[in-house]
C-alpha atoms as a PDB file:
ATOM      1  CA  UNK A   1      -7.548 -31.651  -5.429  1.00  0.00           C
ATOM      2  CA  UNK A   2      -6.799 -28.098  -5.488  1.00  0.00           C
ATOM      3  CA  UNK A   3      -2.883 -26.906  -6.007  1.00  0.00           C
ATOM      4  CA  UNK A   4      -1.866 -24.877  -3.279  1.00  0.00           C
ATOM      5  CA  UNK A   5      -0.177 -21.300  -3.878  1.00  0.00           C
ATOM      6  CA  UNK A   6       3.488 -22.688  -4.054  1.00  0.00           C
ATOM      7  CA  UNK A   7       2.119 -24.717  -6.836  1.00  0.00           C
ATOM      8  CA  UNK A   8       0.505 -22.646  -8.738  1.00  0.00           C
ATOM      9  CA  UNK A   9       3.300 -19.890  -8.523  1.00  0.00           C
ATOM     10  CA  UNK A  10       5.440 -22.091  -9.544  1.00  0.00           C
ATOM     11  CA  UNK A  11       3.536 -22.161 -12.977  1.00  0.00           C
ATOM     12  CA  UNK A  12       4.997 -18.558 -13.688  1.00  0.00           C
ATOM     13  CA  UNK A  13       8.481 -17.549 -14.405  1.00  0.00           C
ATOM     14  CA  UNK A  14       9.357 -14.537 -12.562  1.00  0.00           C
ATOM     15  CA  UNK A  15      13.000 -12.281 -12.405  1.00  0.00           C
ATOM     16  CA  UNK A  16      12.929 -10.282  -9.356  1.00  0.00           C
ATOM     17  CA  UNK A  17      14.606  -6.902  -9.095  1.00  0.00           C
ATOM     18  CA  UNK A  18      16.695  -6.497  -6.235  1.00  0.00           C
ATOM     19  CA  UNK A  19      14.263  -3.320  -5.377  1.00  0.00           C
ATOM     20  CA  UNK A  20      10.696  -4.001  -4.419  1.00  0.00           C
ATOM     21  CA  UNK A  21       8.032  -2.246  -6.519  1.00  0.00           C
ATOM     22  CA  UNK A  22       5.491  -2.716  -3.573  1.00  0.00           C
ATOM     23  CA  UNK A  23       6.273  -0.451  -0.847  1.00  0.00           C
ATOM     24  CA  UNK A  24       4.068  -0.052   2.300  1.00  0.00           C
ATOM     25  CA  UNK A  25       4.008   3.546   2.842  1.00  0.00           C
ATOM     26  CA  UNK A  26       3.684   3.928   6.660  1.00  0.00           C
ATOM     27  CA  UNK A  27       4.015   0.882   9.168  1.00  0.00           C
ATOM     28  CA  UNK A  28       2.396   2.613  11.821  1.00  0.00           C
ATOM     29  CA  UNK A  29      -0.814   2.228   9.496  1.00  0.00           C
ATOM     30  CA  UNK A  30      -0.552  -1.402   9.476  1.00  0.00           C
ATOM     31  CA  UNK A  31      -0.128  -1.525  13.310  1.00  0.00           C
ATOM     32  CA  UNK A  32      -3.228   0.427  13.763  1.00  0.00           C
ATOM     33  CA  UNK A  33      -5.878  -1.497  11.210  1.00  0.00           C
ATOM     34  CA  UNK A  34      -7.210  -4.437  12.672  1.00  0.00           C
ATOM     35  CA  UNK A  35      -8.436  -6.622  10.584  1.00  0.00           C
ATOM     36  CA  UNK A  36      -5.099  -7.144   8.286  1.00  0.00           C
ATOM     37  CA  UNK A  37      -6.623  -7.370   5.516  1.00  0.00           C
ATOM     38  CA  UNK A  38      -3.398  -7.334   3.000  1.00  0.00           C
ATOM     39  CA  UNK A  39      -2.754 -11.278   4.659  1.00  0.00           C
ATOM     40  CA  UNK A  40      -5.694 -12.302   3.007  1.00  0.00           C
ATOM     41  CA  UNK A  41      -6.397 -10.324  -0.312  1.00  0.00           C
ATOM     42  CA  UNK A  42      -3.325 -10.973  -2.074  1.00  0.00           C
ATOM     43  CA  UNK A  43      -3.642 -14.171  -4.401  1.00  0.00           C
ATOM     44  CA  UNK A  44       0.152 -15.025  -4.330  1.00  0.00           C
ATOM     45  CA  UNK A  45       0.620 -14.044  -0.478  1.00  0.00           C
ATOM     46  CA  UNK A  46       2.602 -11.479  -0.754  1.00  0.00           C
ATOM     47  CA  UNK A  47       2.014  -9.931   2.604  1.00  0.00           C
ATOM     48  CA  UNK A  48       2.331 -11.196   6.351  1.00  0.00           C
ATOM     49  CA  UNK A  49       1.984  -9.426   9.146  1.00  0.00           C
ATOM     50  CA  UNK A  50       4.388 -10.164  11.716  1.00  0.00           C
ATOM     51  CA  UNK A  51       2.948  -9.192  15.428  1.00  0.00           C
ATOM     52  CA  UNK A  52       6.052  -9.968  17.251  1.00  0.00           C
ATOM     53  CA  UNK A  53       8.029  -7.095  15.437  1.00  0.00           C
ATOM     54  CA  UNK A  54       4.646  -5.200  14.790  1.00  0.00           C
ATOM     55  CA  UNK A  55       5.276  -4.697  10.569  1.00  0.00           C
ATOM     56  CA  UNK A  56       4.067  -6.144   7.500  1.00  0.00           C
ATOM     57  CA  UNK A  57       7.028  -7.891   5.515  1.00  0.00           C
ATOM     58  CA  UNK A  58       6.613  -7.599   1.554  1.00  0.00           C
ATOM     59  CA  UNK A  59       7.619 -10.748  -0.507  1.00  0.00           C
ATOM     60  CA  UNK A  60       7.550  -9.157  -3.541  1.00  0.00           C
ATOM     61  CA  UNK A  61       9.319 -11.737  -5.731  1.00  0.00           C
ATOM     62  CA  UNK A  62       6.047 -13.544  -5.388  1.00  0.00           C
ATOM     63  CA  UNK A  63       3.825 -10.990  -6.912  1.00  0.00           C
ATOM     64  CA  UNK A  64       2.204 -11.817 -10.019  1.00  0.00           C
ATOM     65  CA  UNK A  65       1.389  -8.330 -10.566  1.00  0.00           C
ATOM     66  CA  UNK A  66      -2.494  -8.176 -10.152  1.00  0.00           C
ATOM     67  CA  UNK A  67      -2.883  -4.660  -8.933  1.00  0.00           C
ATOM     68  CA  UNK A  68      -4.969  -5.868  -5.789  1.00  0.00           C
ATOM     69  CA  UNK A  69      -2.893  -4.576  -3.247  1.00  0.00           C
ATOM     70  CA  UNK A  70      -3.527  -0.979  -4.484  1.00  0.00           C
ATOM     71  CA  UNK A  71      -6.812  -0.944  -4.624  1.00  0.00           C
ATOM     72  CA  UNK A  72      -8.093  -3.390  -1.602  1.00  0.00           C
ATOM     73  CA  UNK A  73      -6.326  -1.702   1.159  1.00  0.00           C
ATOM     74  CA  UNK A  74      -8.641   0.329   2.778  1.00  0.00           C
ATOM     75  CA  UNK A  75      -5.980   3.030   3.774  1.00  0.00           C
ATOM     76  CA  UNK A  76      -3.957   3.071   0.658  1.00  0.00           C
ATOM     77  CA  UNK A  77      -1.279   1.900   2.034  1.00  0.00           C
ATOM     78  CA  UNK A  78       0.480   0.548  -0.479  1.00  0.00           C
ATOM     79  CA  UNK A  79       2.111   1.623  -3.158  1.00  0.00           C
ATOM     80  CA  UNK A  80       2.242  -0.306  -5.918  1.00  0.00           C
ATOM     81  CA  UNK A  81       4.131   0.411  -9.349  1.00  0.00           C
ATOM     82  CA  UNK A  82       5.205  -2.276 -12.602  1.00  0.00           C
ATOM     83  CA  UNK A  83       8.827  -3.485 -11.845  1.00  0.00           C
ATOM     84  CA  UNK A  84      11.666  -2.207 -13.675  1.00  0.00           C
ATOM     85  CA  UNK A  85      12.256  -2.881 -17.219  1.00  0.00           C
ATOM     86  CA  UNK A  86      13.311  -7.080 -17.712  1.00  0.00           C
ATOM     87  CA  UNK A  87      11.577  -8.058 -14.354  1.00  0.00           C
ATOM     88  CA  UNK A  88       8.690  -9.132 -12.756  1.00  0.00           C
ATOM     89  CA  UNK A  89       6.054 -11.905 -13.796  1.00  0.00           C
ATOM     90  CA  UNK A  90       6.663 -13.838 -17.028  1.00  0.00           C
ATOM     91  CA  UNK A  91       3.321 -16.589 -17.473  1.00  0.00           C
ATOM     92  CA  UNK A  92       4.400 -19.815 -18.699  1.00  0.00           C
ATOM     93  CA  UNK A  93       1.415 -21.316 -19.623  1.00  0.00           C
ATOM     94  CA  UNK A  94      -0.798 -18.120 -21.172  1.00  0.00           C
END
């Protein structure tokens, strides 16, 4: 049986910043593409798209720093930089 996300993210050891180092760039971008792609791209489910309040909420203290986001979003929409110095992904078991 396969370990689902929560699992497998729990494998990691990760100190989040208290600033996001994923930032989408316009909102208005989001509301207009259609097929949301950033829900289902990210490995770690980092993004969700939330149609009642029409924006896509970033948890970034899941990230496990794969660059994806920056490159799969077909409007570059997404900004994506290393976190700060002392944060961000730490691999427990490689």
């Amino acid at each position: 049986m396969s370990a689902s996300i929560e699992e497998r993210l729990y494998t990691i050891r990760y100190k989040a910043d208290e600033k996001s180092h994923l930032i989408v760039k316009d909102q208005d971008v989001c509301a207009r593409c259609e097929l949301k792609e950033c829900n289902y791209f990210c490995p770690s489910d980092v993004y969700l798209w939330h149609d009642d309040l029409k924006l896509t909420s970033v948890a970034f203290e899941n990230c496990v720093e794969c660059g994806t986001c920056r490159l799969a979003c077909p409007y570059y929409n997404i900004e994506w930089k290393y976190p700060t110095g002392g944060y961000g992904v730490s691999y427990k078991l490689g």
